[in-house]
C-alpha atoms as a PDB file:
ATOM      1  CA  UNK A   1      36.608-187.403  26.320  1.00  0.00           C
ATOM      2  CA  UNK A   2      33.731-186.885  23.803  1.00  0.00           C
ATOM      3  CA  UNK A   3      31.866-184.090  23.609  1.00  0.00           C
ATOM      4  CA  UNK A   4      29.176-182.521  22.303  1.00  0.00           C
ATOM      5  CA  UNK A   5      29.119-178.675  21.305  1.00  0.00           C
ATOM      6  CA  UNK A   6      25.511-178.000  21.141  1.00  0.00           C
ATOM      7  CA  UNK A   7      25.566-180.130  24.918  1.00  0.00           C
ATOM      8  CA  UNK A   8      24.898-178.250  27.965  1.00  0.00           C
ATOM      9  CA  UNK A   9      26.491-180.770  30.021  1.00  0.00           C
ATOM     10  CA  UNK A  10      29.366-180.657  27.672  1.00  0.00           C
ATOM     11  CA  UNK A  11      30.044-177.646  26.926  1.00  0.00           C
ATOM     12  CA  UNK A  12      29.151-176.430  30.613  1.00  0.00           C
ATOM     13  CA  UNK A  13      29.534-172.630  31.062  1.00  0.00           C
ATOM     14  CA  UNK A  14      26.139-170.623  29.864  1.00  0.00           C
ATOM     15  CA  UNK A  15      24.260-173.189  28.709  1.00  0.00           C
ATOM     16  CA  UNK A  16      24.509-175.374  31.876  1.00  0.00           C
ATOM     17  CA  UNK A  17      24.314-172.121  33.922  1.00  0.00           C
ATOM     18  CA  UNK A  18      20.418-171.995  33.317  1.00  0.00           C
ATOM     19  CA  UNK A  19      19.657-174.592  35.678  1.00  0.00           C
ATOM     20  CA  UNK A  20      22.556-175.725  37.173  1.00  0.00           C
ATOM     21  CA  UNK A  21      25.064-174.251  39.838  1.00  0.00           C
ATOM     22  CA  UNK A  22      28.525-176.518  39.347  1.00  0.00           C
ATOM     23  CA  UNK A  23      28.689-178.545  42.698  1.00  0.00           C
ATOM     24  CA  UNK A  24      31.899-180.635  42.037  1.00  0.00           C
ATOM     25  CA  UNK A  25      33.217-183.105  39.662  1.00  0.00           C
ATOM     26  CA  UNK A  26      34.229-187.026  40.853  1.00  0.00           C
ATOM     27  CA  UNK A  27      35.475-189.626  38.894  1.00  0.00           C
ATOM     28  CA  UNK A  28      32.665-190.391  36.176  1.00  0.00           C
ATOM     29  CA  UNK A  29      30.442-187.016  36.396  1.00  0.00           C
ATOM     30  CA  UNK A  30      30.550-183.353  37.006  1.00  0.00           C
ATOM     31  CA  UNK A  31      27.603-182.995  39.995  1.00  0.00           C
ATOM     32  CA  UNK A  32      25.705-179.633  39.420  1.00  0.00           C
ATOM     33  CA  UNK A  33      22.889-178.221  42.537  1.00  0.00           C
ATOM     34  CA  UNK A  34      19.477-177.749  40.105  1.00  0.00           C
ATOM     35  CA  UNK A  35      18.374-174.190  40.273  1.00  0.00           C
ATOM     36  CA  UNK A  36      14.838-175.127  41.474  1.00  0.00           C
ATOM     37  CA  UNK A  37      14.953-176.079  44.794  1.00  0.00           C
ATOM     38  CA  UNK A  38      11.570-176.980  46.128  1.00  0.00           C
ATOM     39  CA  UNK A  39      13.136-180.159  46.961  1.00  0.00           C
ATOM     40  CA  UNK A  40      16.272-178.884  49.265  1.00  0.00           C
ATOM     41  CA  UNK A  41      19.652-180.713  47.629  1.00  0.00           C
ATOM     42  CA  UNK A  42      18.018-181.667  44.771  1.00  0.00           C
ATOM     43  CA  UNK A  43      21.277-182.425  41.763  1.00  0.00           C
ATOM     44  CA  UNK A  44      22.221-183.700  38.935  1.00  0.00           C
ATOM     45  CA  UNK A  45      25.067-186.066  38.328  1.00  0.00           C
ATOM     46  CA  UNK A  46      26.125-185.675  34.479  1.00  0.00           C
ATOM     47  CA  UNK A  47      28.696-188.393  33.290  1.00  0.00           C
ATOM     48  CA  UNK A  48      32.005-187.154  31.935  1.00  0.00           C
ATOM     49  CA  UNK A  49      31.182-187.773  27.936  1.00  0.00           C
ATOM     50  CA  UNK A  50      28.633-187.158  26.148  1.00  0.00           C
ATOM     51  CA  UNK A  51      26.475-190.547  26.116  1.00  0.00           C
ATOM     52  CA  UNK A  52      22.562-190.761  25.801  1.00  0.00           C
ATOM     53  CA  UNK A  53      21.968-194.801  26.812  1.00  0.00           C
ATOM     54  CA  UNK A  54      23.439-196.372  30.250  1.00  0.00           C
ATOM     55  CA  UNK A  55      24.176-199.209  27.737  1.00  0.00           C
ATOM     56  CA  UNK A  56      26.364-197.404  25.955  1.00  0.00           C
ATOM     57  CA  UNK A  57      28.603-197.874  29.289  1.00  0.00           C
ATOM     58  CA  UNK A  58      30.981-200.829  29.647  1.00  0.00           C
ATOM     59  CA  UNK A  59      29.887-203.140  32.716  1.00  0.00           C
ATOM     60  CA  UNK A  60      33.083-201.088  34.337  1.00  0.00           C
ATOM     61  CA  UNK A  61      32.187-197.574  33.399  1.00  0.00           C
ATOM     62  CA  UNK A  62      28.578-198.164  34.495  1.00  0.00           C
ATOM     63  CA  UNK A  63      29.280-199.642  37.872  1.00  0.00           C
ATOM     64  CA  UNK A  64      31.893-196.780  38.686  1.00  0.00           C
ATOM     65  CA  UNK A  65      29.046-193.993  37.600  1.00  0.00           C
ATOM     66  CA  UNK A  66      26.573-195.519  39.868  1.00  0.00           C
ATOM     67  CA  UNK A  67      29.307-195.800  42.947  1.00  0.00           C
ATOM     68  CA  UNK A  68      29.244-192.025  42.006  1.00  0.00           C
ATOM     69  CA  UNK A  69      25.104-191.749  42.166  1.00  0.00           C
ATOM     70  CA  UNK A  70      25.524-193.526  45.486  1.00  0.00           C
ATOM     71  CA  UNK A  71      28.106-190.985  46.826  1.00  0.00           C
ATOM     72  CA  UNK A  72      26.559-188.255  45.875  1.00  0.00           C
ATOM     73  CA  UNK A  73      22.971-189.793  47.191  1.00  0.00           C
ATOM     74  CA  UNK A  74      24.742-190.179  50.947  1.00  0.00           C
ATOM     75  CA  UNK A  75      26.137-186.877  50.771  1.00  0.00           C
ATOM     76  CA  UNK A  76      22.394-185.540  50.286  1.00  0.00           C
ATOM     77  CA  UNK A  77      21.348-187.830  53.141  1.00  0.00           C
ATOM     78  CA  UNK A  78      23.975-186.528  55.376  1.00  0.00           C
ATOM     79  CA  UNK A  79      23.578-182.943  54.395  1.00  0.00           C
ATOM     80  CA  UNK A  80      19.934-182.162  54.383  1.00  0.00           C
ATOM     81  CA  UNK A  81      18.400-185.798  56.229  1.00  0.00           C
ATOM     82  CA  UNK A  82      15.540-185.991  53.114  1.00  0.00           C
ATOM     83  CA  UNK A  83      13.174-188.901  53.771  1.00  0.00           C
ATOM     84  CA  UNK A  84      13.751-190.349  50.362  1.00  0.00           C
ATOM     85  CA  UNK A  85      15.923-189.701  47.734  1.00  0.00           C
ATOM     86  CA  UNK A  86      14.670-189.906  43.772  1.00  0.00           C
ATOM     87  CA  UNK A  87      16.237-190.753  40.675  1.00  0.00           C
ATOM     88  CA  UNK A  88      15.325-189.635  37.855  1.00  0.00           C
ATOM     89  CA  UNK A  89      17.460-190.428  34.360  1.00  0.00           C
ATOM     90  CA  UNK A  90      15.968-187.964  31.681  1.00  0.00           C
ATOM     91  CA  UNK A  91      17.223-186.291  28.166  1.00  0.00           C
ATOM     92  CA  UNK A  92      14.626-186.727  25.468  1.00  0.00           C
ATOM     93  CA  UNK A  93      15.981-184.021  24.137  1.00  0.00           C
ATOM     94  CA  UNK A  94      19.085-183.085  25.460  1.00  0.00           C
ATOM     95  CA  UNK A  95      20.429-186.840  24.754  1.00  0.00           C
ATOM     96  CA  UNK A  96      23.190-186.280  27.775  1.00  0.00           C
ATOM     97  CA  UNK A  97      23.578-189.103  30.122  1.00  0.00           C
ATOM     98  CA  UNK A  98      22.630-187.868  33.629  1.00  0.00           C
ATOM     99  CA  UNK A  99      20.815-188.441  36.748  1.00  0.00           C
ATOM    100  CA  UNK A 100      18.451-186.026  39.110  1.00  0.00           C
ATOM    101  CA  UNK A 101      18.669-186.847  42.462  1.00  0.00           C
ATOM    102  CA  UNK A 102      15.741-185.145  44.589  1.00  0.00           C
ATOM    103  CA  UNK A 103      15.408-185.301  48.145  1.00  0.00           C
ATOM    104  CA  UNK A 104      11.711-185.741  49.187  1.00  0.00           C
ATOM    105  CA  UNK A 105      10.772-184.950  52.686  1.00  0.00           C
ATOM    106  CA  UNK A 106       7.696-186.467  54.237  1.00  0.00           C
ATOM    107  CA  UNK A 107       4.589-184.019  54.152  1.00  0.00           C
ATOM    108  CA  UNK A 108       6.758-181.730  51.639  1.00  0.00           C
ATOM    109  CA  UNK A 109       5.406-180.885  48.370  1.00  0.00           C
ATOM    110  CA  UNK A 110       4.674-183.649  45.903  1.00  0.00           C
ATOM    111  CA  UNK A 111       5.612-186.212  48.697  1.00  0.00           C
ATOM    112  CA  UNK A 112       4.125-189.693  47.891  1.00  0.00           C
ATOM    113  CA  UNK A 113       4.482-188.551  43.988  1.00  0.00           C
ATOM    114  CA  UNK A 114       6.682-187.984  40.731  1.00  0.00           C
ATOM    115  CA  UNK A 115       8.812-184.913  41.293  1.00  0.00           C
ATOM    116  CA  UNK A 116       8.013-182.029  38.890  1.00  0.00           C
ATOM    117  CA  UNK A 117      10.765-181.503  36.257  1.00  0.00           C
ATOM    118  CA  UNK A 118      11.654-177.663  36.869  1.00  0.00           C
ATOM    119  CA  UNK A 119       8.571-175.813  38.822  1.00  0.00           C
ATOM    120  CA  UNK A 120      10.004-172.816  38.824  1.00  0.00           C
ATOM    121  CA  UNK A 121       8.869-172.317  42.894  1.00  0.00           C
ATOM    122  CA  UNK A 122      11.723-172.150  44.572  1.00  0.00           C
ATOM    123  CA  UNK A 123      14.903-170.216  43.147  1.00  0.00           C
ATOM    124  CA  UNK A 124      17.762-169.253  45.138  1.00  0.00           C
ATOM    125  CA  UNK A 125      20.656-166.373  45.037  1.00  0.00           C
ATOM    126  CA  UNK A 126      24.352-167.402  44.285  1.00  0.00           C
ATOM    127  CA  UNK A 127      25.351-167.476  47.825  1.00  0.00           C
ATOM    128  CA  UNK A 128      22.513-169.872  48.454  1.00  0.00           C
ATOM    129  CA  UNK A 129      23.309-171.925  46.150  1.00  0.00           C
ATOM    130  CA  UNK A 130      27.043-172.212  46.967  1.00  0.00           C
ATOM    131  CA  UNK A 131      26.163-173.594  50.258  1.00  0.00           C
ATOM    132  CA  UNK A 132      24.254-175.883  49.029  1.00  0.00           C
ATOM    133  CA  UNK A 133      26.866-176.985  47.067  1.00  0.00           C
ATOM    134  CA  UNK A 134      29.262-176.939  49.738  1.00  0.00           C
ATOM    135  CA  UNK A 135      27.063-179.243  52.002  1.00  0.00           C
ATOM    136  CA  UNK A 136      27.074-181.648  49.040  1.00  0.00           C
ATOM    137  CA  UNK A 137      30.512-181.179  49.204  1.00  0.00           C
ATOM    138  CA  UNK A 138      31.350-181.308  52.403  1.00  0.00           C
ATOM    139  CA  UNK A 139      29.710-184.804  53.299  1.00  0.00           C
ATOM    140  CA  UNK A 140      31.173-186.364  50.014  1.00  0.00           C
END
């Protein structure tokens, strides 16, 4: 696996701590529930090595991280019945390969719109997050 050392998503821990609370890991990514939760569910799937472009997938590697995407994006569904899921696939900066997927619930905030990065509204205790992870994880 490569990896990165100055790589939240790599080097998980700490540095992935600040925003993310680890969910579960499937075959292609580790799945983490993003601190900010004004959008209930709202994730992240991070692929297993440290990649920045989907084309620097194989045809394989690609189609088995979006089966993940997909799995994770029912689980949400099944968990917390969002009206819409949204993908977003970031990392200016942070040159990770990885995926935000953010429920959006009809007449919720920023329905109809782009979902804010990290609003810093809605932060949750351990426990809290836990079950949301466990939700995820349950309907996997």
């Amino acid at each position: 696996m490569t990896k990165d050392t100055s790589c939240a998503y790599c080097m998980e821990g700490d540095l992935v701590a600040k925003f993310g609370y680890p969910c579960c890991t499937l075959d292609t990514c580790t799945v983490y529930v993003f601190k900010e939760q004004s959008k209930k569910g709202r994730c992240i799937c991070a692929y297993k090595n440290h990649v920045s472009e989907i084309v620097d997938l194989t045809d394989e590697e690609r189609n088995a991280f979006f089966a993940d995407v997909a799995k994770v994006a029912k689980a949400l569904h099944k968990a917390f019945s969002p009206d819409k899921v949204n993908y977003g696939a970031y990392g200016d900066t942070g040159g990770h390969l990885h995926f935000h997927l953010c429920p959006k619930y009809k007449g919720g905030d920023e329905w109809g719109g782009t979902f804010t990065m990290n609003s810093g509204k809605v932060l949750l205790s351990d426990a809290e997050y836990e079950a949301l992870a466990q939700a995820i994880r349950d309907n996997l």
